[in-house]
C-alpha atoms as a PDB file:
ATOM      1  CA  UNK A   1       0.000   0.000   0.000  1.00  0.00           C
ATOM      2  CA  UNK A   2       1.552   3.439  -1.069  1.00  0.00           C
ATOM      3  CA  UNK A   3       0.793   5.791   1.811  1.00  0.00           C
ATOM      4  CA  UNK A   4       1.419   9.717   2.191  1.00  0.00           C
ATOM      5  CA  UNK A   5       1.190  11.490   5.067  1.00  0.00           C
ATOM      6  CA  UNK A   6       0.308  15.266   4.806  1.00  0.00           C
ATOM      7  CA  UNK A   7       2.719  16.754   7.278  1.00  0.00           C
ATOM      8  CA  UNK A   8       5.315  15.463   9.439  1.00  0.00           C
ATOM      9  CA  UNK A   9       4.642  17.371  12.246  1.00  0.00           C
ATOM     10  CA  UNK A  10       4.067  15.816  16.033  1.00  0.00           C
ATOM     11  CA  UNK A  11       1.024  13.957  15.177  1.00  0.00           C
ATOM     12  CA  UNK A  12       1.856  12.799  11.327  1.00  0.00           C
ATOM     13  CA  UNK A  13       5.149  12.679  11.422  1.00  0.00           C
ATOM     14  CA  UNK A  14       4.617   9.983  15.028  1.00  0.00           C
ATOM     15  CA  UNK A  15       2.626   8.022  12.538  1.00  0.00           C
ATOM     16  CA  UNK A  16       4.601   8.051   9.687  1.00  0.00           C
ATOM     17  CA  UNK A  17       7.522   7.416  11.461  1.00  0.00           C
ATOM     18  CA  UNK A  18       6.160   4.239  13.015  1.00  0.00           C
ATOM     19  CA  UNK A  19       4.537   2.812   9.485  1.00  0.00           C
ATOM     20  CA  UNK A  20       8.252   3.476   7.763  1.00  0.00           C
ATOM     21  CA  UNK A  21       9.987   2.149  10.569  1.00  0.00           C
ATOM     22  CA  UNK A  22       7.691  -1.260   9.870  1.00  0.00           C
ATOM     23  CA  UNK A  23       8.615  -1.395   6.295  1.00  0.00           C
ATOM     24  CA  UNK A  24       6.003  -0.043   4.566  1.00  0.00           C
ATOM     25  CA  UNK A  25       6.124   2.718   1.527  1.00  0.00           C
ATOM     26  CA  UNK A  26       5.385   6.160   3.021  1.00  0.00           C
ATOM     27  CA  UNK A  27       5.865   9.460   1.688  1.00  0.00           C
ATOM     28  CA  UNK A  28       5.121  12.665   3.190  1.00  0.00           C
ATOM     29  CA  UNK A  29       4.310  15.713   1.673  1.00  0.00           C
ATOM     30  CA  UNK A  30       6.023  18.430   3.190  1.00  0.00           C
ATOM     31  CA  UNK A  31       6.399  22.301   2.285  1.00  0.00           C
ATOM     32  CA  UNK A  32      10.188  23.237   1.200  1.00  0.00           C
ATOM     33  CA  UNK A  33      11.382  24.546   4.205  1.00  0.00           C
ATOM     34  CA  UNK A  34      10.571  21.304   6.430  1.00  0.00           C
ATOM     35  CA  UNK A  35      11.880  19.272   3.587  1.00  0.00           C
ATOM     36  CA  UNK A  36      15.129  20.434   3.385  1.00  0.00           C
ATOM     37  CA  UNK A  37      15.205  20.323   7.270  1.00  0.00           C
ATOM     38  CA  UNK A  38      14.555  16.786   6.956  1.00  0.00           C
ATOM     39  CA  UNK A  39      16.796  15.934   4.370  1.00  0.00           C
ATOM     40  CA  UNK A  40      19.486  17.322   6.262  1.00  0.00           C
ATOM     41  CA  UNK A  41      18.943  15.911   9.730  1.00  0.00           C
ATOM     42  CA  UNK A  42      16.315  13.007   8.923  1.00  0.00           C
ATOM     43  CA  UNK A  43      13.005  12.290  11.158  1.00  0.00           C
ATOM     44  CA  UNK A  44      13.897  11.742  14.745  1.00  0.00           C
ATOM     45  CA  UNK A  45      11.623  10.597  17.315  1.00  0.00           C
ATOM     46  CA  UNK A  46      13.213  10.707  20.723  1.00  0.00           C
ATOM     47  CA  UNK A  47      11.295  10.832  24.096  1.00  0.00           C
ATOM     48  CA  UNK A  48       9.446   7.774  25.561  1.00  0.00           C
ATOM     49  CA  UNK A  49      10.792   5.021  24.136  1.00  0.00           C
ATOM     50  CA  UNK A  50      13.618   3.840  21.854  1.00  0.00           C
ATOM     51  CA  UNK A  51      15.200   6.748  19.629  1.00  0.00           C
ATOM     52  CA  UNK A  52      14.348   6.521  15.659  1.00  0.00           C
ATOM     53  CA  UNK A  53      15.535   8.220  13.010  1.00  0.00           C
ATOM     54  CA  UNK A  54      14.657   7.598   9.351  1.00  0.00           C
ATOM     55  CA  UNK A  55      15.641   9.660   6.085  1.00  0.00           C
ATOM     56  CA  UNK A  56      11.975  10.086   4.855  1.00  0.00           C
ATOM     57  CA  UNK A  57      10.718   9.709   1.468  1.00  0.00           C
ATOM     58  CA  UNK A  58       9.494  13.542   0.497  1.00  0.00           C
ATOM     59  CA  UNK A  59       7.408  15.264  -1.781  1.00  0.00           C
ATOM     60  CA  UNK A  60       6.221  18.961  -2.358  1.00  0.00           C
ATOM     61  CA  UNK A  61       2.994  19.683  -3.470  1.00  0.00           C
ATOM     62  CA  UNK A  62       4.703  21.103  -7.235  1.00  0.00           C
ATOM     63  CA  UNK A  63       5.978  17.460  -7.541  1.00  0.00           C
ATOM     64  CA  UNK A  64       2.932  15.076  -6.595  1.00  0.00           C
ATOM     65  CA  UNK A  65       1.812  13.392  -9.614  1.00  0.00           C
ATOM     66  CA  UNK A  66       0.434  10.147  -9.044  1.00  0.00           C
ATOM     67  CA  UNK A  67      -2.651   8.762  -6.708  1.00  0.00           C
ATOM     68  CA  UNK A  68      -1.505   6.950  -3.639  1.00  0.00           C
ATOM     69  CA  UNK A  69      -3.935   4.079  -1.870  1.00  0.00           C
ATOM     70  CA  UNK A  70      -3.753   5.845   1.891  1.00  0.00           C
ATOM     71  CA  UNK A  71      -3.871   9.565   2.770  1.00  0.00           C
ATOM     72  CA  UNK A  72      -3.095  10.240   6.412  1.00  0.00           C
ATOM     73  CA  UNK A  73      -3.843  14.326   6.658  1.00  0.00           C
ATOM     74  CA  UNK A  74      -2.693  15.897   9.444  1.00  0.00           C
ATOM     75  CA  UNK A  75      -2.347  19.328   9.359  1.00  0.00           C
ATOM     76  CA  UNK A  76      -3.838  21.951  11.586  1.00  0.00           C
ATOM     77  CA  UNK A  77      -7.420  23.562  10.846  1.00  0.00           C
ATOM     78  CA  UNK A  78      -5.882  26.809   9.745  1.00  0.00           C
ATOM     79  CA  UNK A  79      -3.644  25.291   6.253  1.00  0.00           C
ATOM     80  CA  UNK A  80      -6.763  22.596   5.832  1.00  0.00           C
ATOM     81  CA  UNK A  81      -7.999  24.405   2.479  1.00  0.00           C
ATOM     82  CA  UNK A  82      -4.343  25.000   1.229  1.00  0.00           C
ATOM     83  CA  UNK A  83      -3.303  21.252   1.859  1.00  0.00           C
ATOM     84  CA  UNK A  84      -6.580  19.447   0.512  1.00  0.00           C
ATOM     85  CA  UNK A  85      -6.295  21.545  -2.775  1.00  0.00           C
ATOM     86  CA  UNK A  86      -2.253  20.298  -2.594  1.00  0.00           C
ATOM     87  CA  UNK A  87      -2.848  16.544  -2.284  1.00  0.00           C
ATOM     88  CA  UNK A  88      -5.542  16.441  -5.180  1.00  0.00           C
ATOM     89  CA  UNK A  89      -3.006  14.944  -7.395  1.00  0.00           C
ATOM     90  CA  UNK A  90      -2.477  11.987  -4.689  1.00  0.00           C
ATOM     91  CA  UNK A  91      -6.311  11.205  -4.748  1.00  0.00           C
ATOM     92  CA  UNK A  92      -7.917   8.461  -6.929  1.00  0.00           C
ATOM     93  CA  UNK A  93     -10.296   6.284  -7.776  1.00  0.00           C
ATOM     94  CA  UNK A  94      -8.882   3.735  -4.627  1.00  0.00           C
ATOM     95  CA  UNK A  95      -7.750   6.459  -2.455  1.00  0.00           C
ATOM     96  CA  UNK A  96      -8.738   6.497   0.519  1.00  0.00           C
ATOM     97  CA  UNK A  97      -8.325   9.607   2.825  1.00  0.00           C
ATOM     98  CA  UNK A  98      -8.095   9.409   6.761  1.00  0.00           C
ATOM     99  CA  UNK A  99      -8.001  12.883   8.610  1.00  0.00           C
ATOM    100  CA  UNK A 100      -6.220  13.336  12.078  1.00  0.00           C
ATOM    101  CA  UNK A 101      -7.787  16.577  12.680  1.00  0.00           C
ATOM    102  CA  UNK A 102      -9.580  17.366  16.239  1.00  0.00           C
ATOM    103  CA  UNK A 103     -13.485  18.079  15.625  1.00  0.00           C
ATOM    104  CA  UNK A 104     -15.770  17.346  12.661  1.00  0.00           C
ATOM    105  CA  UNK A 105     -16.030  20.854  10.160  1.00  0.00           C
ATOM    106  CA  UNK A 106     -13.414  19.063   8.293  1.00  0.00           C
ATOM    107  CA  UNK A 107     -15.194  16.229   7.062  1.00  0.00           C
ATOM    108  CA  UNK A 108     -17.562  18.574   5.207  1.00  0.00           C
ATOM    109  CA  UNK A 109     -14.752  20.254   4.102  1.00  0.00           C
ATOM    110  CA  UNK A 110     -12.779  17.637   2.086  1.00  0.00           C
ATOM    111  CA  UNK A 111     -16.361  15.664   1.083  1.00  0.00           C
ATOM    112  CA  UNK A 112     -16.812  19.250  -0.813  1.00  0.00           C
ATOM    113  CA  UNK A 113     -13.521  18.489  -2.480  1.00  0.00           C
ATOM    114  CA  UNK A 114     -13.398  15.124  -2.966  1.00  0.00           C
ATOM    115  CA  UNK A 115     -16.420  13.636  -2.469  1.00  0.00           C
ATOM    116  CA  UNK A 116     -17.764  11.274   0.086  1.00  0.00           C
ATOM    117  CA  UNK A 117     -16.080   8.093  -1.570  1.00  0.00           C
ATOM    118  CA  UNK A 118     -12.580   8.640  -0.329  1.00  0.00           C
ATOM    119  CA  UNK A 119     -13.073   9.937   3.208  1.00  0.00           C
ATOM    120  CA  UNK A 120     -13.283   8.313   6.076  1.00  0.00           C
ATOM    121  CA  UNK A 121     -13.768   9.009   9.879  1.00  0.00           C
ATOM    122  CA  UNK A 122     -10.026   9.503  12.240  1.00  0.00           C
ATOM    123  CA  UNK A 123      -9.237   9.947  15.420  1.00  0.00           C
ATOM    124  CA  UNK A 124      -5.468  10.030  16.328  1.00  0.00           C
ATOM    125  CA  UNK A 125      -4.573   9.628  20.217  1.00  0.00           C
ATOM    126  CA  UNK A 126      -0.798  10.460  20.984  1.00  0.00           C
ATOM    127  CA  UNK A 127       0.784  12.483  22.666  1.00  0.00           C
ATOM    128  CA  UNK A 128       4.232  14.071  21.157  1.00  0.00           C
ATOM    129  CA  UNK A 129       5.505  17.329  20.231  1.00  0.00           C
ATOM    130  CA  UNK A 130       8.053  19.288  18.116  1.00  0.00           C
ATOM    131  CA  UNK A 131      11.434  20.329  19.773  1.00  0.00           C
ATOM    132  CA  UNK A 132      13.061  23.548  19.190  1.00  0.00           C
ATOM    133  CA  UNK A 133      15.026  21.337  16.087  1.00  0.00           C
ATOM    134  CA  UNK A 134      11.980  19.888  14.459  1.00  0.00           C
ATOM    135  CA  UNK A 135      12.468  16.534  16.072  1.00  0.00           C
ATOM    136  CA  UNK A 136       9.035  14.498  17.582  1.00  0.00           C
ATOM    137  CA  UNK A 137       9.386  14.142  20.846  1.00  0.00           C
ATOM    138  CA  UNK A 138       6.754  11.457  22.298  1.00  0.00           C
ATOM    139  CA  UNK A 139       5.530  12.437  25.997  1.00  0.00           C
ATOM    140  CA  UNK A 140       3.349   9.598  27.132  1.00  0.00           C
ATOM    141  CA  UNK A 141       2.469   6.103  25.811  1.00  0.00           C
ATOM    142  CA  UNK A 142      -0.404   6.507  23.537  1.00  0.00           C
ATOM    143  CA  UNK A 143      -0.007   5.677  20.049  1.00  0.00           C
ATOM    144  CA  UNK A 144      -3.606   4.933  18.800  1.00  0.00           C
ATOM    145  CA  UNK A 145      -5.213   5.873  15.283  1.00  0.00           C
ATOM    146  CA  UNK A 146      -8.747   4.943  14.984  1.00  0.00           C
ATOM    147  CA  UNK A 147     -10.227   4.273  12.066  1.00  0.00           C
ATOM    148  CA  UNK A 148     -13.659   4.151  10.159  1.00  0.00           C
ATOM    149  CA  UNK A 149     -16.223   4.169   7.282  1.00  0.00           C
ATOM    150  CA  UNK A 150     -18.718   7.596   8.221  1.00  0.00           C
ATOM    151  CA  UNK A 151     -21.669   5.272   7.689  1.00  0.00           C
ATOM    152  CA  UNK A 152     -20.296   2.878  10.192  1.00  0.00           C
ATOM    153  CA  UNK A 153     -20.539  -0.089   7.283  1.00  0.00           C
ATOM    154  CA  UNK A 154     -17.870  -3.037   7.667  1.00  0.00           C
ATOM    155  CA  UNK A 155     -15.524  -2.453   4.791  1.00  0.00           C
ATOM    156  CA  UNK A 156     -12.144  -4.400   3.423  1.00  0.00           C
ATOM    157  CA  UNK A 157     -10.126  -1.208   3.201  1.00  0.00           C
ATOM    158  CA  UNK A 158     -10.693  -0.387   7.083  1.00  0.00           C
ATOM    159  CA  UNK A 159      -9.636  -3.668   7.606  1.00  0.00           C
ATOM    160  CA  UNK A 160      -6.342  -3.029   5.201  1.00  0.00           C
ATOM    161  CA  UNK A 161      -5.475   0.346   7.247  1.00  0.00           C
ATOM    162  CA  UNK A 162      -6.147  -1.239  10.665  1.00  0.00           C
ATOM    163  CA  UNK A 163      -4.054  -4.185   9.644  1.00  0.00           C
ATOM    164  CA  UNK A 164      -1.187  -1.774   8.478  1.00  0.00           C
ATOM    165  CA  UNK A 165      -1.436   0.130  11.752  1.00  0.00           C
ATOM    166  CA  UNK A 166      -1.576  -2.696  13.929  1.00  0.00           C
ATOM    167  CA  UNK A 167       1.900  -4.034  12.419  1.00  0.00           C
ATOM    168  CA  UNK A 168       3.338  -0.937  12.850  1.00  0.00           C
ATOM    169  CA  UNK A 169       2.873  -1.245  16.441  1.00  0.00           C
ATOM    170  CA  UNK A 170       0.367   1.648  16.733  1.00  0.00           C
ATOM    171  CA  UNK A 171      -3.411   0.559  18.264  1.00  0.00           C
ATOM    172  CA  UNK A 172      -6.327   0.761  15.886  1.00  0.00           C
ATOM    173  CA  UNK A 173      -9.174  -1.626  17.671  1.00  0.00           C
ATOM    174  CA  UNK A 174     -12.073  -1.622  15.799  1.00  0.00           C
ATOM    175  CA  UNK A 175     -14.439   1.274  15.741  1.00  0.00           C
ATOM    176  CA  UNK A 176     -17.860   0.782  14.692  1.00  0.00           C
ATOM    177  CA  UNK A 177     -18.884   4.110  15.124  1.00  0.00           C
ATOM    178  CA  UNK A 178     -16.411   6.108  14.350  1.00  0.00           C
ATOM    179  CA  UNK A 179     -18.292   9.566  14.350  1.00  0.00           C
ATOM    180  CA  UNK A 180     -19.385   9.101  17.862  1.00  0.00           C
ATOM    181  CA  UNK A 181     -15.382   8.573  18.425  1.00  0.00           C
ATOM    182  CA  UNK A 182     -14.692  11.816  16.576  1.00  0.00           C
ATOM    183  CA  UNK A 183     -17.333  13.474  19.216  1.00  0.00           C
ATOM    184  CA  UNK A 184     -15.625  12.049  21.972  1.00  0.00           C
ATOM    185  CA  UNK A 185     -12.035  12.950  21.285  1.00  0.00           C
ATOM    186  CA  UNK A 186     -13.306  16.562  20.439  1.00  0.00           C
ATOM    187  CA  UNK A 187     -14.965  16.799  24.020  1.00  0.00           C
ATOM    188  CA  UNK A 188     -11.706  15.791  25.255  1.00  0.00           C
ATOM    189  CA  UNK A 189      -9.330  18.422  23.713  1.00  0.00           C
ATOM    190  CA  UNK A 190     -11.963  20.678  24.071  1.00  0.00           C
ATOM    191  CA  UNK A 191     -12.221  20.273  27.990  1.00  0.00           C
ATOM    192  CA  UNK A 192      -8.739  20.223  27.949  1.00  0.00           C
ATOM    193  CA  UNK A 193      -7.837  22.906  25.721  1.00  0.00           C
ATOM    194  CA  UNK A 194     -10.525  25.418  27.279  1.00  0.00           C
ATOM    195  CA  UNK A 195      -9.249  24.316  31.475  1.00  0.00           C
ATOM    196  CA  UNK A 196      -5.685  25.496  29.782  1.00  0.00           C
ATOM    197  CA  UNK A 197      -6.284  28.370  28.087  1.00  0.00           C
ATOM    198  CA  UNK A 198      -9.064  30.244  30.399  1.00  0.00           C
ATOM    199  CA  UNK A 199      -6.682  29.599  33.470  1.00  0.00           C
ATOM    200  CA  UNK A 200      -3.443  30.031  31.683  1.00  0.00           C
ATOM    201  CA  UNK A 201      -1.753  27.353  33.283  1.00  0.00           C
ATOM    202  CA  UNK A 202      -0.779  23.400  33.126  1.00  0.00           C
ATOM    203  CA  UNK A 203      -3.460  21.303  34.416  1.00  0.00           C
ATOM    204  CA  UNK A 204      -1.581  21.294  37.623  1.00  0.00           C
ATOM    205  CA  UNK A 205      -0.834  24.271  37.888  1.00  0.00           C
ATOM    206  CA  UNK A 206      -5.005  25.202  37.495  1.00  0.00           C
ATOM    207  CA  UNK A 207      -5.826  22.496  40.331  1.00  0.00           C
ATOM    208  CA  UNK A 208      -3.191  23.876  42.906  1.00  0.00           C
ATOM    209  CA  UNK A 209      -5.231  27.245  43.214  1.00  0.00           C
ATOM    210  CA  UNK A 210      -8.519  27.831  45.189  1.00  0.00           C
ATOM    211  CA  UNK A 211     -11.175  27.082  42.618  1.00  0.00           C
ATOM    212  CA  UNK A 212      -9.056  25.357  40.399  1.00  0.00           C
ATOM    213  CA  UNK A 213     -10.272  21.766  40.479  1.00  0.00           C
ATOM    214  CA  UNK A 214     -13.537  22.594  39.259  1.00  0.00           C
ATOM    215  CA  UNK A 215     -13.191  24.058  36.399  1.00  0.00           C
ATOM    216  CA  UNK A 216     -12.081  20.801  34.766  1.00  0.00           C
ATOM    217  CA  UNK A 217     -15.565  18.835  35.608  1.00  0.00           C
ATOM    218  CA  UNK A 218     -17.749  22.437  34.788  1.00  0.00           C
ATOM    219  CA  UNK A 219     -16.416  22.957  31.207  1.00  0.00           C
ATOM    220  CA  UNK A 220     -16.512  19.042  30.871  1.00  0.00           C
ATOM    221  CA  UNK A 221     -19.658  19.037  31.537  1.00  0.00           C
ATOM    222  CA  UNK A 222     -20.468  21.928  28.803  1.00  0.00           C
ATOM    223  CA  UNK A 223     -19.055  19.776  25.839  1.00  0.00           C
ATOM    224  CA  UNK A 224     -20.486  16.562  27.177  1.00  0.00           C
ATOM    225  CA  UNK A 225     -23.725  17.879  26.934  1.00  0.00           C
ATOM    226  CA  UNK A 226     -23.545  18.971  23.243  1.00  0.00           C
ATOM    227  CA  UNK A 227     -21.867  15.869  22.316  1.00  0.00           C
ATOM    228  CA  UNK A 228     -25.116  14.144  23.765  1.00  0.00           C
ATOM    229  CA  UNK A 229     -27.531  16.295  22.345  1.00  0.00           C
ATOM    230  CA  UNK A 230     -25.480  15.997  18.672  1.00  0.00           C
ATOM    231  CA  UNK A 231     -26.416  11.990  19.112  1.00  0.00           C
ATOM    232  CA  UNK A 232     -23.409  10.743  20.628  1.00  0.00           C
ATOM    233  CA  UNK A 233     -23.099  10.552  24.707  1.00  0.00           C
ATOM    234  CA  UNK A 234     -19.679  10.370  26.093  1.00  0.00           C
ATOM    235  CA  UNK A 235     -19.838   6.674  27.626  1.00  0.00           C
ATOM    236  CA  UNK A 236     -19.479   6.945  31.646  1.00  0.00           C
ATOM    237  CA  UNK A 237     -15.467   5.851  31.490  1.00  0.00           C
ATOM    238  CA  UNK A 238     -14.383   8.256  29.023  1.00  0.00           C
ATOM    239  CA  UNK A 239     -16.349  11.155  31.082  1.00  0.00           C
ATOM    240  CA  UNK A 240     -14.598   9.280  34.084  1.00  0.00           C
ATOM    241  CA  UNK A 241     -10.579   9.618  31.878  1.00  0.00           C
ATOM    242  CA  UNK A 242     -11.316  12.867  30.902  1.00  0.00           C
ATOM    243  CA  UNK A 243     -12.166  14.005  34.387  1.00  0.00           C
ATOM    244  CA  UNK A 244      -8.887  12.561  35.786  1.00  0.00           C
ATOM    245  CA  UNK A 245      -7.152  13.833  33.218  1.00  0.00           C
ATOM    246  CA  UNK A 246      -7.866  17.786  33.965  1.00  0.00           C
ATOM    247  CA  UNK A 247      -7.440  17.064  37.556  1.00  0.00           C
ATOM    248  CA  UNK A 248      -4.792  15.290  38.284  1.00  0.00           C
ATOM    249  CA  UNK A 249      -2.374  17.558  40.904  1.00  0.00           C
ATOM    250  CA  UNK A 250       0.469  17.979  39.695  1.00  0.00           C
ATOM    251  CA  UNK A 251       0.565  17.220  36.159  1.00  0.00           C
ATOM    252  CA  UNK A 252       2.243  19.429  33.397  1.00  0.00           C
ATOM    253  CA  UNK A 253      -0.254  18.413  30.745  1.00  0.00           C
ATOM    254  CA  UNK A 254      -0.784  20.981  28.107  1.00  0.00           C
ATOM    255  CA  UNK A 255      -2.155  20.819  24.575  1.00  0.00           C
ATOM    256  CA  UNK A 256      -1.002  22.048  21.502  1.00  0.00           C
ATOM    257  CA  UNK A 257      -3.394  25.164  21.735  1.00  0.00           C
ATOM    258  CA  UNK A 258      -2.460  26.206  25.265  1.00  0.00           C
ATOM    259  CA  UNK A 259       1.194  26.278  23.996  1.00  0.00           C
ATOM    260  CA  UNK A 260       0.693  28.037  20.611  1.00  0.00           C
ATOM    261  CA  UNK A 261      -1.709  30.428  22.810  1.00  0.00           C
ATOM    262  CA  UNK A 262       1.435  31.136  25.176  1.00  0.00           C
ATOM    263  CA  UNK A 263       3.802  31.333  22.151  1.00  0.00           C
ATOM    264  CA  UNK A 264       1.779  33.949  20.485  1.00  0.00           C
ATOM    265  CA  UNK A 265       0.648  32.185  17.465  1.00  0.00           C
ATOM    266  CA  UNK A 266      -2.731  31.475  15.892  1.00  0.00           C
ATOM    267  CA  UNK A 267      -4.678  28.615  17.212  1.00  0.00           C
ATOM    268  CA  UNK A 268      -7.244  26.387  15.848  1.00  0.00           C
ATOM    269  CA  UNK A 269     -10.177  28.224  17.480  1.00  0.00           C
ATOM    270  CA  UNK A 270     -12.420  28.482  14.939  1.00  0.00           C
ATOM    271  CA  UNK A 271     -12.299  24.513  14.279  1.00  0.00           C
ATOM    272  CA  UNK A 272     -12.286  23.222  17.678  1.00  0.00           C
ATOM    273  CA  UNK A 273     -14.542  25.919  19.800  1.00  0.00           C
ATOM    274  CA  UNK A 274     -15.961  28.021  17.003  1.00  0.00           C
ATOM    275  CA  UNK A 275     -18.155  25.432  15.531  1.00  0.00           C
ATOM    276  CA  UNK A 276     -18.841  23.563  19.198  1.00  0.00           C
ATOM    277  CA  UNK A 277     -20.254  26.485  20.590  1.00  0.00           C
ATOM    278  CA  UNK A 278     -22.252  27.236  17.207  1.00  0.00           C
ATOM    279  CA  UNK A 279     -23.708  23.985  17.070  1.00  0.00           C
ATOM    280  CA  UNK A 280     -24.223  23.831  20.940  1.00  0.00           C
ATOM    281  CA  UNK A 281     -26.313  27.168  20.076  1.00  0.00           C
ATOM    282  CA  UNK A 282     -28.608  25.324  17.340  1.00  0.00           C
ATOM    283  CA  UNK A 283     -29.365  22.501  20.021  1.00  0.00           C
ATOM    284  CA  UNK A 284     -30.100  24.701  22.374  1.00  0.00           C
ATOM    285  CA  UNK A 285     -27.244  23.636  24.784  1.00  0.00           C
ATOM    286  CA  UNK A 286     -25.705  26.419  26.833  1.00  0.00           C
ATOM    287  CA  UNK A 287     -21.843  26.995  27.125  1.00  0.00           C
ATOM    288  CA  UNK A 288     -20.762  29.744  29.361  1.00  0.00           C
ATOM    289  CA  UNK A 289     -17.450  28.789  29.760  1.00  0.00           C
ATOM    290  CA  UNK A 290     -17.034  27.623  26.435  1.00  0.00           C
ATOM    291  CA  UNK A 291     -18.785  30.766  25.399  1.00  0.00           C
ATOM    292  CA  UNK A 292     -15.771  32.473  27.409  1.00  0.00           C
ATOM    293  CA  UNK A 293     -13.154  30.641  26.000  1.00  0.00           C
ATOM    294  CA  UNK A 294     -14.176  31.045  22.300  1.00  0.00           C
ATOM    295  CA  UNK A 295     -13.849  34.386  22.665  1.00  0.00           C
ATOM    296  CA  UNK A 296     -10.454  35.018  24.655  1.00  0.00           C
ATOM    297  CA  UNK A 297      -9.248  32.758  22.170  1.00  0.00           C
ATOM    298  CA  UNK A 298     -10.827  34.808  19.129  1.00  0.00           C
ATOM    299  CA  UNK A 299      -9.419  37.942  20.872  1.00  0.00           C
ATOM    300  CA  UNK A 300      -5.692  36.410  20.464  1.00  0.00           C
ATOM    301  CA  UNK A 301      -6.678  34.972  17.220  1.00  0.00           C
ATOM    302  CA  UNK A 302      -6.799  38.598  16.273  1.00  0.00           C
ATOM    303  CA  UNK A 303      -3.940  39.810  17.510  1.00  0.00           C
ATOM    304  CA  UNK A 304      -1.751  36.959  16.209  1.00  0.00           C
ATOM    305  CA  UNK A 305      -3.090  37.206  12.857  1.00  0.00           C
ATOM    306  CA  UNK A 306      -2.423  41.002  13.162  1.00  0.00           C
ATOM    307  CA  UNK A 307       1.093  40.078  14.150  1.00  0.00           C
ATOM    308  CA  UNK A 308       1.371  37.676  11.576  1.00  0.00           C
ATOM    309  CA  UNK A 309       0.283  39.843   8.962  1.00  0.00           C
ATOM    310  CA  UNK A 310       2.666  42.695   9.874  1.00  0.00           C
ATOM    311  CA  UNK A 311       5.855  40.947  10.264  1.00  0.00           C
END
């Protein structure tokens, strides 16, 4: 199976990594800059776990010519439209397309490009990050990719891409339904992401203050409730994860939003909390805190773009 992954950033590049590590043929499609980065120092993977480093098969977008059988896209909200219209020469007839993004505007989003045929549902759970030299550095030990027809319908080429994942080492258990899993992992960031970025703060650092263990469980609460009213309750022990998660004392956790929110740069806001909060308002769901943390997060939004714009 001829695979490209879009991106070889923390969460594409992890996955990547792992499937070229295991043999198989994968390419990623990289913009110039990171590709000449690569070919100079290769992939690395250090953190948890034993140290990797590959010399990647690259493309650019001006060289992709042919259709490839797997698409794993992973690129954040903001360079979605750019990187869809830059793989079109990779999609085909047998293509099919698995996205890695957080939330669920995206499926509409490449259906409108490609049609429903090639896409399917994705949920990627791992937890690594980029180092100040481009290198993935993994932080904890999950390294699951689920996997799924939108319909929910058995079909062989699931089977195929769980099969290559699985002998890769990377978790893929079946997933019957894998829009309610979508759902679930975007209550999770969300929670997460919103704990983070109202209190400006690691999750430990939020629960060591007066006040601070509850926000977890209140915003939690928010997202679980749309989720539910959207058709797809959070089952008790992922409400039960999720709620240690954001209150564990102690722990450092951040996501990738808190930390681009801290660094100055734009976030996925729209993607993740924008259209949550919208659709919570057409069910009728109320999100104060979410409510509060779109908007902080629209205020920096911008003021990075601003920044961006200007420098």
């Amino acid at each position: 199976m001829r695979i490209l992954t879009v991106g070889a950033g923390a969460a594409g590049g992890w996955f990547g990594a792992r499937l070229a590590h295991a043999g198989q043929d994968v390419t990623f499609l990289v913009r110039p800059e990171r590709a000449a980065a690569l070919r100079e120092r290769g992939l690395r993977v250090t953190g948890l776990g034993a140290d990797l480093t590959l010399t990647p098969q690259l493309v650019t977008a001006d060289a992709l010519s042919h259709p490839y059988d797997l698409v794993l896209l992973s690129v954040k909200s903001t360079a979605l439209d750019r990187a869809a219209k830059d793989l079109a020469p990779a999609v085909g007839p047998r293509t099919a397309i698995v996205p890695l993004l957080n939330g669920m505007a995206h499926l509409d989003h490449l259906i409108g490009h490609f049609g429903g045929a090639p896409v399917l549902g994705g949920v990627a759970k791992v937890v690594t990050t980029l180092n100040e030299h481009g290198d993935i550095v993994r932080m904890a030990p999950p390294s699951t990719l689920l996997t799924g027809e939108l319909d929910g319908r058995a079909s062989a080429r699931v089977d195929a891409v769980r099969a290559l994942l699985t002998g890769a080492g990377i978790d893929s258990p079946e997933t019957p339904d894998v829009l309610a899993a979508m759902w679930h992992k975007w209550v999770f960031i969300t929670t997460l992401a919103a704990v983070t970025c109202l209190a400006r703060g690691s999750v430990g650092e939020v629960g060591a203050v007066p006040g601070g263990s509850g926000l977890g469980p209140a915003v939690l609460a928010e997202a679980a409730a749309v989720s539910a009213a959207a058709g797809h309750p959070v089952p008790e022990a992922e409400l039960a994860f999720t709620t240690r998660t954001v209150t564990t004392p102690g722990s450092p956790l951040t996501p990738s939003m808190y930390r681009d929110l801290i660094a100055g740069r734009p976030t996925e806001v729209e993607h993740v909390f924008g259209d949550l909060v919208a659709r919570a308002r057409a069910l009728a769901v109320p999100t104060p805190l979410l409510d509060l943390a779109t908007l902080q997060l629209r205020v920096h939004q911008r003021r990075a773009v601003q920044t961006q714009d200007g420098a």
